[in-house]
Protein backbone atom coordinates (compact mmCIF):
# COMPACT_ATOMS: atom_id res chain seq x y z
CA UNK A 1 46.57 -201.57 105.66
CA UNK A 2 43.28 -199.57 104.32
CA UNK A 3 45.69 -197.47 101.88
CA UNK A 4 47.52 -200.92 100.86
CA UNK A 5 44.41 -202.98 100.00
CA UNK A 6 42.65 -199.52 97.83
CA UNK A 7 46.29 -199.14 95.98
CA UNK A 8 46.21 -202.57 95.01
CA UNK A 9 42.76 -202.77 93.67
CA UNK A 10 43.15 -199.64 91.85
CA UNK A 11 46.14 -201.53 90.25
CA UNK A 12 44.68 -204.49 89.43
CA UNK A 13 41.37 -202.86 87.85
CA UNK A 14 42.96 -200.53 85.69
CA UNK A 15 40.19 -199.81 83.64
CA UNK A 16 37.68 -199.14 86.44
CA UNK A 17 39.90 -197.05 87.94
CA UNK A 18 40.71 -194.93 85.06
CA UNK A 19 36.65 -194.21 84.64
CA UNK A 20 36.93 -193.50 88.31
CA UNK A 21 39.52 -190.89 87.94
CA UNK A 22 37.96 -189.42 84.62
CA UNK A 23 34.53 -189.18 86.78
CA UNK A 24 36.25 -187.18 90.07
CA UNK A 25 37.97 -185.19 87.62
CA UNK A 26 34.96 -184.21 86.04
CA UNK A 27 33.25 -183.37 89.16
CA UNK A 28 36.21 -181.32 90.26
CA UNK A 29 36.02 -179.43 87.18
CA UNK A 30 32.37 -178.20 87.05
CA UNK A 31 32.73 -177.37 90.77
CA UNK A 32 35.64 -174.90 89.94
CA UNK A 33 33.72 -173.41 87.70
CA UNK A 34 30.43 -172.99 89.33
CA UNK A 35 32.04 -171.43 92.37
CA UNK A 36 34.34 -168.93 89.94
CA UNK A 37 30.51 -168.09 88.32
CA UNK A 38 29.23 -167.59 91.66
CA UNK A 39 31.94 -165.74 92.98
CA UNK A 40 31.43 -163.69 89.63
CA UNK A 41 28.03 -163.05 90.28
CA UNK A 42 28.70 -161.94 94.16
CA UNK A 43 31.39 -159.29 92.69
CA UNK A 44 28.98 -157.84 90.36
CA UNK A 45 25.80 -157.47 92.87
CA UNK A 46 28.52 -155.29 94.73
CA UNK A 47 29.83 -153.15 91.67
CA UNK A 48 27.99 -149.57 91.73
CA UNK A 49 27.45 -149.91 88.00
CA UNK A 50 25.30 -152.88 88.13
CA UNK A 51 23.49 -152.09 91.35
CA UNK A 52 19.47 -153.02 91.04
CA UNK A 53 16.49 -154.90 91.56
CA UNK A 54 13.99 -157.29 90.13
CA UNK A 55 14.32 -160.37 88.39
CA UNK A 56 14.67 -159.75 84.91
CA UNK A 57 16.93 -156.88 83.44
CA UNK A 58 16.12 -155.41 79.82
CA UNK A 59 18.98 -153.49 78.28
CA UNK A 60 19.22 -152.14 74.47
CA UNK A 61 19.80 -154.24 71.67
CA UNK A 62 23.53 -155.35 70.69
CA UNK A 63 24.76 -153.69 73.93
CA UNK A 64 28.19 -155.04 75.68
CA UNK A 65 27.01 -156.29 79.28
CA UNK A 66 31.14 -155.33 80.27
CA UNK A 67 31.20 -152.24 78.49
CA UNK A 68 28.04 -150.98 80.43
CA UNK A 69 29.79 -152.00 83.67
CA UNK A 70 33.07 -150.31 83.00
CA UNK A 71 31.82 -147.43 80.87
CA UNK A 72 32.99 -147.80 77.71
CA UNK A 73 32.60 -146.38 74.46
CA UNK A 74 30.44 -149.15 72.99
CA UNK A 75 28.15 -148.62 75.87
CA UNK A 76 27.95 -144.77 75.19
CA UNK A 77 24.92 -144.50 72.67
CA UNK A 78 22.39 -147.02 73.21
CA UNK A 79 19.28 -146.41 74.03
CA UNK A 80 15.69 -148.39 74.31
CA UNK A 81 13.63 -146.68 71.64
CA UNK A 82 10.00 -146.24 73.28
CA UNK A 83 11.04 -146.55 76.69
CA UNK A 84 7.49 -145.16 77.96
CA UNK A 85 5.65 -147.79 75.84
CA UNK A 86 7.33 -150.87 76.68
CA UNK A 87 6.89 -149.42 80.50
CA UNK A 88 3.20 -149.17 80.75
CA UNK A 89 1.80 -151.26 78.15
CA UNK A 90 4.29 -154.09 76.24
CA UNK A 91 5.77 -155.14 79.66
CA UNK A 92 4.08 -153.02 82.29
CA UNK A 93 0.78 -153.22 80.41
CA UNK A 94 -2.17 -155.39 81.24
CA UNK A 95 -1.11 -158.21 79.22
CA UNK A 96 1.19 -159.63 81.28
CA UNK A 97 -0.51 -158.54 84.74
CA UNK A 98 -0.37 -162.08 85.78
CA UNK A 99 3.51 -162.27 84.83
CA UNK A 100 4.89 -158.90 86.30
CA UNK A 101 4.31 -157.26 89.32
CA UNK A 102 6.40 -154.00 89.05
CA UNK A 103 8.69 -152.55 85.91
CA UNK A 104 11.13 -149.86 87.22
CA UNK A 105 12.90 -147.67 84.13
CA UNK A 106 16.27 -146.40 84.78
CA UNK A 107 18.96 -144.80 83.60
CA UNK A 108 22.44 -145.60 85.00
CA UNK A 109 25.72 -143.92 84.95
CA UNK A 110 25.32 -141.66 81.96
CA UNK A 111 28.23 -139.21 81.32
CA UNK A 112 27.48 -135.43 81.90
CA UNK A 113 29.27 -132.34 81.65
CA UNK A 114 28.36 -129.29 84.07
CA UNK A 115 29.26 -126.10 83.31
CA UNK A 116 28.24 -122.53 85.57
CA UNK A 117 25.91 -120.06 84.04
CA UNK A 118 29.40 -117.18 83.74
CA UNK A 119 31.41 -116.09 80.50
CA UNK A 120 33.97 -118.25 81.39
CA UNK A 121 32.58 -122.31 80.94
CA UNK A 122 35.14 -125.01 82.46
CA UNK A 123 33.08 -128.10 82.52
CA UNK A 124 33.30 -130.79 85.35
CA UNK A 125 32.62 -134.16 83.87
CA UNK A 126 29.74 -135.86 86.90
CA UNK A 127 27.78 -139.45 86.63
CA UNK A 128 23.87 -139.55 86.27
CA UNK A 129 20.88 -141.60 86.74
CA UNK A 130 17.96 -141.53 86.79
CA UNK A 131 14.82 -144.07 88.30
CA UNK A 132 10.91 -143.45 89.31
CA UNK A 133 11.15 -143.50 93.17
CA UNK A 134 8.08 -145.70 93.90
CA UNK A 135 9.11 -148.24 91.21
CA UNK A 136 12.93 -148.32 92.59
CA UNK A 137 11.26 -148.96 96.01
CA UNK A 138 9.11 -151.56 94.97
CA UNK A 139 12.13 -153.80 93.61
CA UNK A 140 14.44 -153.14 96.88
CA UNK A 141 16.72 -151.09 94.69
CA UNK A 142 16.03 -147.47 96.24
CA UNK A 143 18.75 -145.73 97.53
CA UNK A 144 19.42 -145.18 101.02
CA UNK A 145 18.54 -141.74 101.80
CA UNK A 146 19.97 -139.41 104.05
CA UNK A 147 18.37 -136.46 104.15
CA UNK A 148 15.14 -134.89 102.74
CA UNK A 149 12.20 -136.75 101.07
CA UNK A 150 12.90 -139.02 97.58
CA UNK A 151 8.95 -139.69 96.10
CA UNK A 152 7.37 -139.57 92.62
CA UNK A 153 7.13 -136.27 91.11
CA UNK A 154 4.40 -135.36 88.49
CA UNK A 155 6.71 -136.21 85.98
CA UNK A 156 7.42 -139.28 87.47
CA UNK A 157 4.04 -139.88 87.84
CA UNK A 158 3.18 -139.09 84.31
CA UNK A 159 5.61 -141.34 83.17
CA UNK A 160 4.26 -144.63 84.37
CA UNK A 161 1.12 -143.70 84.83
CA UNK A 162 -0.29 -140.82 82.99
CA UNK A 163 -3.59 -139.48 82.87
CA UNK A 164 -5.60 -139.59 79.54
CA UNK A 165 -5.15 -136.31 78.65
CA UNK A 166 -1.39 -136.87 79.43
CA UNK A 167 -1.12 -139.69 77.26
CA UNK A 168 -2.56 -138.18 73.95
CA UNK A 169 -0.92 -134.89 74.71
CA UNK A 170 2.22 -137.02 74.34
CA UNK A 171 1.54 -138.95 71.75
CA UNK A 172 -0.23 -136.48 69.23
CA UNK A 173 1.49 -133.09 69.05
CA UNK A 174 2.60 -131.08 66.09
CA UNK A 175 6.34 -130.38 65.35
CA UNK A 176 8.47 -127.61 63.64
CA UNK A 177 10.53 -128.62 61.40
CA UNK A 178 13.69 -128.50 61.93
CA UNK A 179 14.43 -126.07 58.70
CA UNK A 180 11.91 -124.34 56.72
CA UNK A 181 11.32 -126.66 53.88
CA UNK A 182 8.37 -126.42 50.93
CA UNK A 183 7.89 -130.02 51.17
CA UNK A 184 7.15 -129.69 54.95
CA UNK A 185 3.40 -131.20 55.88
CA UNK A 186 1.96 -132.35 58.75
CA UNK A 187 -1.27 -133.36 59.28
CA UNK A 188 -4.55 -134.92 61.63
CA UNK A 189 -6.32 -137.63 59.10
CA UNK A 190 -9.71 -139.26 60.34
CA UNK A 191 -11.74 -141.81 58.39
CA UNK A 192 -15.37 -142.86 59.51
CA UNK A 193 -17.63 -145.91 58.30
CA UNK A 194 -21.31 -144.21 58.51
CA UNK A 195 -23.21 -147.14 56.47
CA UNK A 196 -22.83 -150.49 54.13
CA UNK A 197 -20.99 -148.27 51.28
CA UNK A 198 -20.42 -145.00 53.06
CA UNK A 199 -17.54 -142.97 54.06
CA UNK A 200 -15.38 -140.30 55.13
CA UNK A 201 -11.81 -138.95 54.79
CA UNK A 202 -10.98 -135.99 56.48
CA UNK A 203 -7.43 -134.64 57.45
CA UNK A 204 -6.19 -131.30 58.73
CA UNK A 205 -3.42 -130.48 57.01
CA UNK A 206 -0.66 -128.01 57.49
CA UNK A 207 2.11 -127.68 54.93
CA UNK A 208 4.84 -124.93 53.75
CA UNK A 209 8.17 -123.23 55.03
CA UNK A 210 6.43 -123.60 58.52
CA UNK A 211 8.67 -121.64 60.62
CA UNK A 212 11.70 -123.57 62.68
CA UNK A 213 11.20 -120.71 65.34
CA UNK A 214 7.85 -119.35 67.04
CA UNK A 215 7.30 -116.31 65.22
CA UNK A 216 9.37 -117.03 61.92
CA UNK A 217 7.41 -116.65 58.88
CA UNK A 218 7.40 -118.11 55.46
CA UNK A 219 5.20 -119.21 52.37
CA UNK A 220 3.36 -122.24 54.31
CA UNK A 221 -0.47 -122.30 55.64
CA UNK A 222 -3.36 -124.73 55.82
CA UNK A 223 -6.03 -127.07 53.78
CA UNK A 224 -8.81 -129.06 54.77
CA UNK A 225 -9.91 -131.76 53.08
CA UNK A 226 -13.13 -133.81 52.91
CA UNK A 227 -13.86 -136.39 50.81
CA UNK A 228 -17.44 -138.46 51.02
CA UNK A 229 -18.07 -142.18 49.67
CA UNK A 230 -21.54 -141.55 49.37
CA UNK A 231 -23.84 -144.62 48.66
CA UNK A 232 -24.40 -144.64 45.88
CA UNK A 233 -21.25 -145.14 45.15
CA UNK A 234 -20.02 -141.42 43.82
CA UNK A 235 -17.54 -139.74 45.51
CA UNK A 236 -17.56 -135.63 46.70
CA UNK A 237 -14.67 -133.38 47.68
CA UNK A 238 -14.44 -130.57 49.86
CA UNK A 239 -11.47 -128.13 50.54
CA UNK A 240 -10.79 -124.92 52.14
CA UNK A 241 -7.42 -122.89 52.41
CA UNK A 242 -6.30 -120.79 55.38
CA UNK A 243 -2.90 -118.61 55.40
CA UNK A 244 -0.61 -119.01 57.81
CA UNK A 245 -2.41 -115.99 59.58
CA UNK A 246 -5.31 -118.04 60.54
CA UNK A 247 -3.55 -121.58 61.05
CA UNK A 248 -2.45 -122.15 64.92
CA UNK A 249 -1.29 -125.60 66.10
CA UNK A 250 0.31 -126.41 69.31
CA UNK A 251 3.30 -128.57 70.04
CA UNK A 252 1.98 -129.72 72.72
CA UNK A 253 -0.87 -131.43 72.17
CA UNK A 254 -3.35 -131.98 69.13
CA UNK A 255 -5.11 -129.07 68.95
CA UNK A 256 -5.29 -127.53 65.65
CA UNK A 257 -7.37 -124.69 63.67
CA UNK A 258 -7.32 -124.00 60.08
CA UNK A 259 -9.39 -120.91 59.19
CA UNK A 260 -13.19 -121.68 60.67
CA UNK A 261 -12.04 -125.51 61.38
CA UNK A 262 -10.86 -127.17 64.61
CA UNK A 263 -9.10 -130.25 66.61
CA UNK A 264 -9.55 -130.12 70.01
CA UNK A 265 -8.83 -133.45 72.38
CA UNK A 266 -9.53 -132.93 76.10
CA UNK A 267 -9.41 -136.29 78.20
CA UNK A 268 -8.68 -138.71 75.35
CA UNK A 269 -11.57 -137.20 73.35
CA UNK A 270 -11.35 -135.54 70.05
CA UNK A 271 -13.78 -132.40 69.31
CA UNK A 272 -13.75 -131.60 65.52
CA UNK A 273 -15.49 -129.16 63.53
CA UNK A 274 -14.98 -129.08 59.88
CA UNK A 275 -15.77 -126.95 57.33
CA UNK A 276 -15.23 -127.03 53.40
CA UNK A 277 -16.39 -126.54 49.84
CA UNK A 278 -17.17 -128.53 46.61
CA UNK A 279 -19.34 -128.59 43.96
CA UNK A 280 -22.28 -130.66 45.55
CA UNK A 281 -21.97 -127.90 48.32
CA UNK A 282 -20.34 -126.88 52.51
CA UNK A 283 -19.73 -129.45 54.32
CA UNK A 284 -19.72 -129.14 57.94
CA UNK A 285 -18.54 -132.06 60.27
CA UNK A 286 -19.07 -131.64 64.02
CA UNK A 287 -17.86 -134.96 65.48
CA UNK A 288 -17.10 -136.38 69.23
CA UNK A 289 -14.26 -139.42 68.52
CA UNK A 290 -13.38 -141.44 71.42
CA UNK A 291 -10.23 -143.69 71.00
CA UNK A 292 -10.71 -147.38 72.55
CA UNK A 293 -8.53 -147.93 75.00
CA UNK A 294 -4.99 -149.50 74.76
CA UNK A 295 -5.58 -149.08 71.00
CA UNK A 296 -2.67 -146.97 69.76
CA UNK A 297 0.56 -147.00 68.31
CA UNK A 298 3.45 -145.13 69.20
CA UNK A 299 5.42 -142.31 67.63
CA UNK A 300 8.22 -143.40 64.99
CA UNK A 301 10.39 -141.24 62.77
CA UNK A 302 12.57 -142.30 60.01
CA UNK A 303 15.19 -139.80 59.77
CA UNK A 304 18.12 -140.09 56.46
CA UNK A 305 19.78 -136.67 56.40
CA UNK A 306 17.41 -134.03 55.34
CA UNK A 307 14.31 -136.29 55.03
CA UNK A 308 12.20 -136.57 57.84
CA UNK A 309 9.18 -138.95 58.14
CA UNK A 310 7.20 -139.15 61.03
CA UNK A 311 3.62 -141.21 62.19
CA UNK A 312 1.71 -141.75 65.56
CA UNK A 313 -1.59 -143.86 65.36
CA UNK A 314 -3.57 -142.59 68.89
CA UNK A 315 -6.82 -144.05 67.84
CA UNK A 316 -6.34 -147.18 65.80
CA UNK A 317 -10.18 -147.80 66.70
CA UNK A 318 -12.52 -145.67 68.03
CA UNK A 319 -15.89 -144.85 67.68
CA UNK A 320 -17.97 -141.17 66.38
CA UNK A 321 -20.62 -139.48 67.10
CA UNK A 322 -22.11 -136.20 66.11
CA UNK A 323 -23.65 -134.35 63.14
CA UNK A 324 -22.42 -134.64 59.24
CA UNK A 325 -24.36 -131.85 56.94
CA UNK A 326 -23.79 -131.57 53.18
CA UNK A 327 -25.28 -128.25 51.97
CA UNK A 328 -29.12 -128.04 53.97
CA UNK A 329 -29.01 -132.01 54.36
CA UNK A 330 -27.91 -133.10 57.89
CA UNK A 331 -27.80 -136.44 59.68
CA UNK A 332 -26.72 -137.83 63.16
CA UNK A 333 -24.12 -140.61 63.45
CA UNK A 334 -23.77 -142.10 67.18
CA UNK A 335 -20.98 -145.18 67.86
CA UNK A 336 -19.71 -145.00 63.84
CA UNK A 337 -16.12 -146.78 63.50
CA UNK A 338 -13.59 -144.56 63.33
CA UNK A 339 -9.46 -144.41 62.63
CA UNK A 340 -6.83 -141.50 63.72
CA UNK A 341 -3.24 -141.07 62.90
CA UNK A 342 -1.43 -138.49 62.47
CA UNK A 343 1.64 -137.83 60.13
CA UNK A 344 4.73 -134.80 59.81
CA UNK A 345 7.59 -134.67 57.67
CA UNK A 346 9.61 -133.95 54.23
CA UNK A 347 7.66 -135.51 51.39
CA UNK A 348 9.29 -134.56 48.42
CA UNK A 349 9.13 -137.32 46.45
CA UNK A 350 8.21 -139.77 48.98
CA UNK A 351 5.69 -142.79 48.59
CA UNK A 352 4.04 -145.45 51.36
CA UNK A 353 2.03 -148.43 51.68
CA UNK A 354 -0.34 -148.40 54.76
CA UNK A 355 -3.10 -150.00 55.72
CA UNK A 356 -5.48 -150.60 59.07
CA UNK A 357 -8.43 -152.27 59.63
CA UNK A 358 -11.08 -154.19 62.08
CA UNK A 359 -12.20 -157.62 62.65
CA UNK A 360 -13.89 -159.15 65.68
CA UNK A 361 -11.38 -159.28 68.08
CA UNK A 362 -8.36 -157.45 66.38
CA UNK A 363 -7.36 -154.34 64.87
CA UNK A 364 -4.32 -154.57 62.53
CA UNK A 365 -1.70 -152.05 61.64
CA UNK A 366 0.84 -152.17 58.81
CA UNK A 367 3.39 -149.38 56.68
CA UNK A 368 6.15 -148.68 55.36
CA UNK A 369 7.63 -145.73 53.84
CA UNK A 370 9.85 -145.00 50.48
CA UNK A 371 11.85 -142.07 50.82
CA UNK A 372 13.45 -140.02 48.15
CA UNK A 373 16.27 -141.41 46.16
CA UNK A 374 19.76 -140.11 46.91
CA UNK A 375 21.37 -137.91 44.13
CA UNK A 376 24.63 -138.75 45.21
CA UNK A 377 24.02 -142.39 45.80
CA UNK A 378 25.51 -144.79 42.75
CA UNK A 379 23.38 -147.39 43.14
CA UNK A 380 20.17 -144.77 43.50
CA UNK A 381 19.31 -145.96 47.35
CA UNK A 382 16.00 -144.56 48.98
CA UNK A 383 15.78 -144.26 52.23
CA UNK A 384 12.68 -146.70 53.34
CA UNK A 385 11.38 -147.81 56.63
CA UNK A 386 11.06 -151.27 57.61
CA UNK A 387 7.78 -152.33 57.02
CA UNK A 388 5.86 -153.40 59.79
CA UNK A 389 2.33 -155.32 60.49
CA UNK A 390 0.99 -154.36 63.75
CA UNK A 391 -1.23 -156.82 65.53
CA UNK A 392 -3.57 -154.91 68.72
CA UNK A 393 -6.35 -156.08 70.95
CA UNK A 394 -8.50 -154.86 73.83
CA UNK A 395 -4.90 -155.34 75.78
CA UNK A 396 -2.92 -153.37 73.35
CA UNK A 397 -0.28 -154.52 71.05
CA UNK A 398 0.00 -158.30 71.17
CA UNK A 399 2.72 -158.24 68.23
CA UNK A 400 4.91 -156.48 65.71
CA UNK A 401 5.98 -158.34 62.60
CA UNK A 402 8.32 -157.42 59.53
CA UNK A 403 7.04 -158.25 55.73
CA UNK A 404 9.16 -157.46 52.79
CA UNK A 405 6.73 -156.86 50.35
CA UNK A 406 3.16 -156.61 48.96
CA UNK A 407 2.07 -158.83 46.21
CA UNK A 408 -0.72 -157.40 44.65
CA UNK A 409 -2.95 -158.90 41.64
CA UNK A 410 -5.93 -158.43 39.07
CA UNK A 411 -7.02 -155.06 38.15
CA UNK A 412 -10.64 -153.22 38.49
CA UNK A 413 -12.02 -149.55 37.40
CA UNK A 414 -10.87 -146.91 40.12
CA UNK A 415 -13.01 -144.42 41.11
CA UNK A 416 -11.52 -140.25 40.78
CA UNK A 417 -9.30 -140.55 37.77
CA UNK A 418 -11.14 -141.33 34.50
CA UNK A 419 -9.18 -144.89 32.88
CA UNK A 420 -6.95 -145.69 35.67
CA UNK A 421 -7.61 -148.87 37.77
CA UNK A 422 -6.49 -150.53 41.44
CA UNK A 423 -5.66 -153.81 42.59
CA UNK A 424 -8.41 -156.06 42.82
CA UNK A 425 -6.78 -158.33 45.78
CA UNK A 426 -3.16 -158.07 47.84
CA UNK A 427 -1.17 -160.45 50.34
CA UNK A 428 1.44 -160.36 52.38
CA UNK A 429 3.46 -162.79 54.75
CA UNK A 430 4.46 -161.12 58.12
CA UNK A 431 6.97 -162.77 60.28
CA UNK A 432 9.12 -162.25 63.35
CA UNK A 433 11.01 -165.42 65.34
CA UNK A 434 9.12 -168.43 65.16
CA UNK A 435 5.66 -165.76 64.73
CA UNK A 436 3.89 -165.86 61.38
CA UNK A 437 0.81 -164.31 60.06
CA UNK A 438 -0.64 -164.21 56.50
CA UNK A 439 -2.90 -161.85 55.47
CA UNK A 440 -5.26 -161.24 52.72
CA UNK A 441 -7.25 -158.12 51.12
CA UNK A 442 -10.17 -158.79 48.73
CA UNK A 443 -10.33 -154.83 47.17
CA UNK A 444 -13.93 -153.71 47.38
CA UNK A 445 -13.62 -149.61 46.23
CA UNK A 446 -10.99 -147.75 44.91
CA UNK A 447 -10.31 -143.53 44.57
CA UNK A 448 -7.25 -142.42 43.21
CA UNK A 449 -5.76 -138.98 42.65
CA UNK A 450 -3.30 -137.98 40.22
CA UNK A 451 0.06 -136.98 41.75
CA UNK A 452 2.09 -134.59 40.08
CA UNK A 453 5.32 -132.40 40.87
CA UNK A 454 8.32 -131.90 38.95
CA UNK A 455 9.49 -135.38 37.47
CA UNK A 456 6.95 -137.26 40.51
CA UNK A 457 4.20 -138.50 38.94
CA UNK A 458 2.12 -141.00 40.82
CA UNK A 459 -1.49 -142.53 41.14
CA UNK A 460 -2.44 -142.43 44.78
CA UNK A 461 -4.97 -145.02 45.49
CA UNK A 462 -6.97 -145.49 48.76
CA UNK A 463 -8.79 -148.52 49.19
CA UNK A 464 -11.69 -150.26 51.20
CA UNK A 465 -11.63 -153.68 51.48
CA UNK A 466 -12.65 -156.68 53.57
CA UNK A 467 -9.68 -158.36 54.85
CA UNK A 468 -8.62 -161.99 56.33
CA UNK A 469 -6.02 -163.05 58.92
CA UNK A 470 -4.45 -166.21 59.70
CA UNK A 471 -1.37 -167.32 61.84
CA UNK A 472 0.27 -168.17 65.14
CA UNK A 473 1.67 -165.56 67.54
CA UNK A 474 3.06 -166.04 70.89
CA UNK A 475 2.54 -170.33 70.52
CA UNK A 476 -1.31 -169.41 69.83
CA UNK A 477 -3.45 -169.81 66.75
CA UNK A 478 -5.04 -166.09 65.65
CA UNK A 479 -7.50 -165.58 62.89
CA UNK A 480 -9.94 -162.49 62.01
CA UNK A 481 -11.72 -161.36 59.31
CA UNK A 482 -13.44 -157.19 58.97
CA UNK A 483 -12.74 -154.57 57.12
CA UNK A 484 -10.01 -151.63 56.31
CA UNK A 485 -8.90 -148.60 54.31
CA UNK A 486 -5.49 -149.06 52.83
CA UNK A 487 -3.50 -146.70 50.51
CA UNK A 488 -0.83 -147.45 48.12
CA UNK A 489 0.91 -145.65 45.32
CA UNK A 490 1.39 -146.76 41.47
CA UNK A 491 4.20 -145.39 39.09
CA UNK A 492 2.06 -143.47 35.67
């Protein structure tokens, strides 16, 4: 009777019905395929290749989620490019202390070949990982272990955690190139602010057919370099020149001597001790710079066949302290702003645009490098890095942003090079997702220096100037104002 009386009313309401129907279909449908997700998702927590813990997973860009699983060859050569700075400071750092508890690197199911130490090599394919033990722990993802003990290491340890003298051992080291080249340099550079309208640029340089190999010689060796913005406004120079028999760097960590000067950096502090000559006299620099913490930026390398460029920036604000003497005149300097980076690569023929500076609560960062033009390129190509525009706080780096360009206008009398003059102001727009920041540069002082080799002639100019900053990043408003040293490069 029940099954009479619902046939009928479906019948007689046809249109009621039929929304009826379309609605239990509906329903039907979206079940189905919430329970095939699930069911998905249960499969996958069991496959070996996805096995872990946590709550958010960060793979490499543009990788295939199924071609990780299953091994295949799109999955092969990805990588996350600064694995060990994302770890402890972009995602691990102190920034987002609040957000995340625990971040746990690993590397899963990576093909390996083993082969015994005999004359005769037959290779047995195996699968490798590789995870931090406490970190694995701490996101219920260890494995279970049978036998023996499975706990940090030093490396491990290092890793995630590393001591200060860990860290800048890491991050500034010297290199050997990896053929001897003449256009090989590498090099320490410091800059100081020791008044209003004073200065100083120094940089420990190493340059030449630097050996590939301990022990291999060739026509390479060393140069320091000092140059003074003194007060009033003149500018002095200082070199000295050591062969390669009284150069010794180490790869690593930063320590450096060139003839009778030094690098040292034990426990995140640099030691220097430079010496030089110029026409108003020696120079000697004996200087304590201390790096402020979380204020770096990590290695990068642009690599386009044989060129090479390289740049690390440990101390993109620190302060100085010690003694400065010019001939019999000598004068202390305690807490002065200071700036490291350090630099190694090819340069033939290569150009940049850099710049960092200070404000009140940020330091900024930007670059960009023009490598040299390939011969066998049509269309005349350079290899050039992305340009970048760093933005860092007490935390560390709050953002990176891409710019395309500098516009720079006016003109005033440079300082170094009788005639020639620099910018008087420059701008760029820096963006990245729905980030944006604009920044100014009102050009106070100018130096450039002729450039000259083969068919490369340039005007390198390095600037002071007082900058300004406006923009949103992350959802918030940002704005600063300070000053900076910036270098560019004009065409003669």
């Amino acid at each position: 009777m029940l099954l009479t009386l619902a046939f009928r009313h479906l019948w007689v309401r046809k249109l009621r019905s039929l929304f009826l129907l379309l609605g239990f279909a509906l329903g039907v449908g979206v079940m189905v395929v919430l329970l095939s997700v699930g069911e998905a998702m249960v499969d996958q927590s069991r496959d070996v290749s996805l096995v872990g813990g946590g709550e958010i997973t960060v793979l490499p860009q543009g990788i295939d989620v199924e071609a990780m699983r299953t091994g295949g060859l799109s999955g092969m050569f990805f990588a996350i490019d600064r694995a060990r700075f994302l770890t402890r400071q972009v995602i691990g750092g102190p920034r987002n202390a609040a957000l995340v508890r625990t971040v746990a690197p690993t590397i899963e199911s990576k093909l390996l070949y083993l082969c015994k130490a005999t004359a005769e090599c037959r290779p047995t394919p195996v699968r490798a990982g590789g995870e931090i033990p406490s970190r694995a722990a701490a996101l219920g993802a260890a494995p279970s272990v049978r036998q023996g003990s499975w706990r940090d290491s030093p490396a491990d340890s290092a890793y995630i955690a590393p001591t200060r003298q860990q860290l800048y051992d890491e991050l500034d080291r010297f290199h050997r190139p990896p053929r001897a080249d003449s256009s090989w340099g590498e090099w320490h550079y410091f800059n100081l602010t020791t008044g209003p309208n004073e200065w100083w640029y120094v940089t420990f340089l190493v340059g030449g057919e630097v050996g590939a190999a301990p022990g291999e010689s060739g026509r390479w060796g060393g140069r320091m370099l000092v140059t003074h913005r003194r007060p009033d406004g003149r500018y002095d120079r200082f070199t000295a020149d050591a062969p390669a028999a009284a150069v010794r760097f180490d790869t690593t960590r930063a320590d450096l001597s060139i003839g009778a000067s030094t690098v040292r950096q034990r426990d995140g502090v640099y030691y220097l001790d430079a010496r030089a000559a110029g026409t108003a006299g020696d120079v000697r620099l004996e200087l304590e710079l201390r790096p402020l913490a979380n204020r770096y930026f990590p290695p990068v390398e642009l690599r386009d066949e044989d060129f090479l460029s390289g740049y690390v920036v440990p101390a993109l604000a620190g302060s100085a302290s010690g003694r400065l003497c010019v001939s019999d005149r000598c004068a202390r300097v305690t807490g002065a702003p200071a700036y490291h980076d350090h630099n190694w690569g090819v340069w033939r023929d290569v150009t940049w645009e850099w710049g960092a500076a200070r404000g009140q609560a940020l330091s900024l960062l930007y670059g960009g490098v023009y490598g040299p033009r390939r011969m066998d390129d049509d269309a005349g190509q350079a290899a050039t890095s992305p340009f970048f525009l760093a933005l860092v706080d007490s935390l560390g780096v709050s953002q990176v942003l891409r710019f395309g360009q500098i516009a720079y206008e006016g003109s005033q009398p440079a300082s170094g090079v009788p005639g020639e003059v620099a910018p008087r102001r420059f701008r760029l727009l820096a963006t990245r997702g729905t980030d944006s920041v604009a920044l100014a540069v009102e050009v106070e002082h100018a130096l450039a220096t002729e450039m000259s080799a083969n068919s490369f002639r340039r005007l390198f100019l390095q600037l002071r100037g007082r900058f300004s900053l406006i923009g949103r990043v992350a959802g918030a408003q940002v704005s600063d104002s300070g000053r900076g040293f910036f270098e560019t490069y004009r065409t003669r």
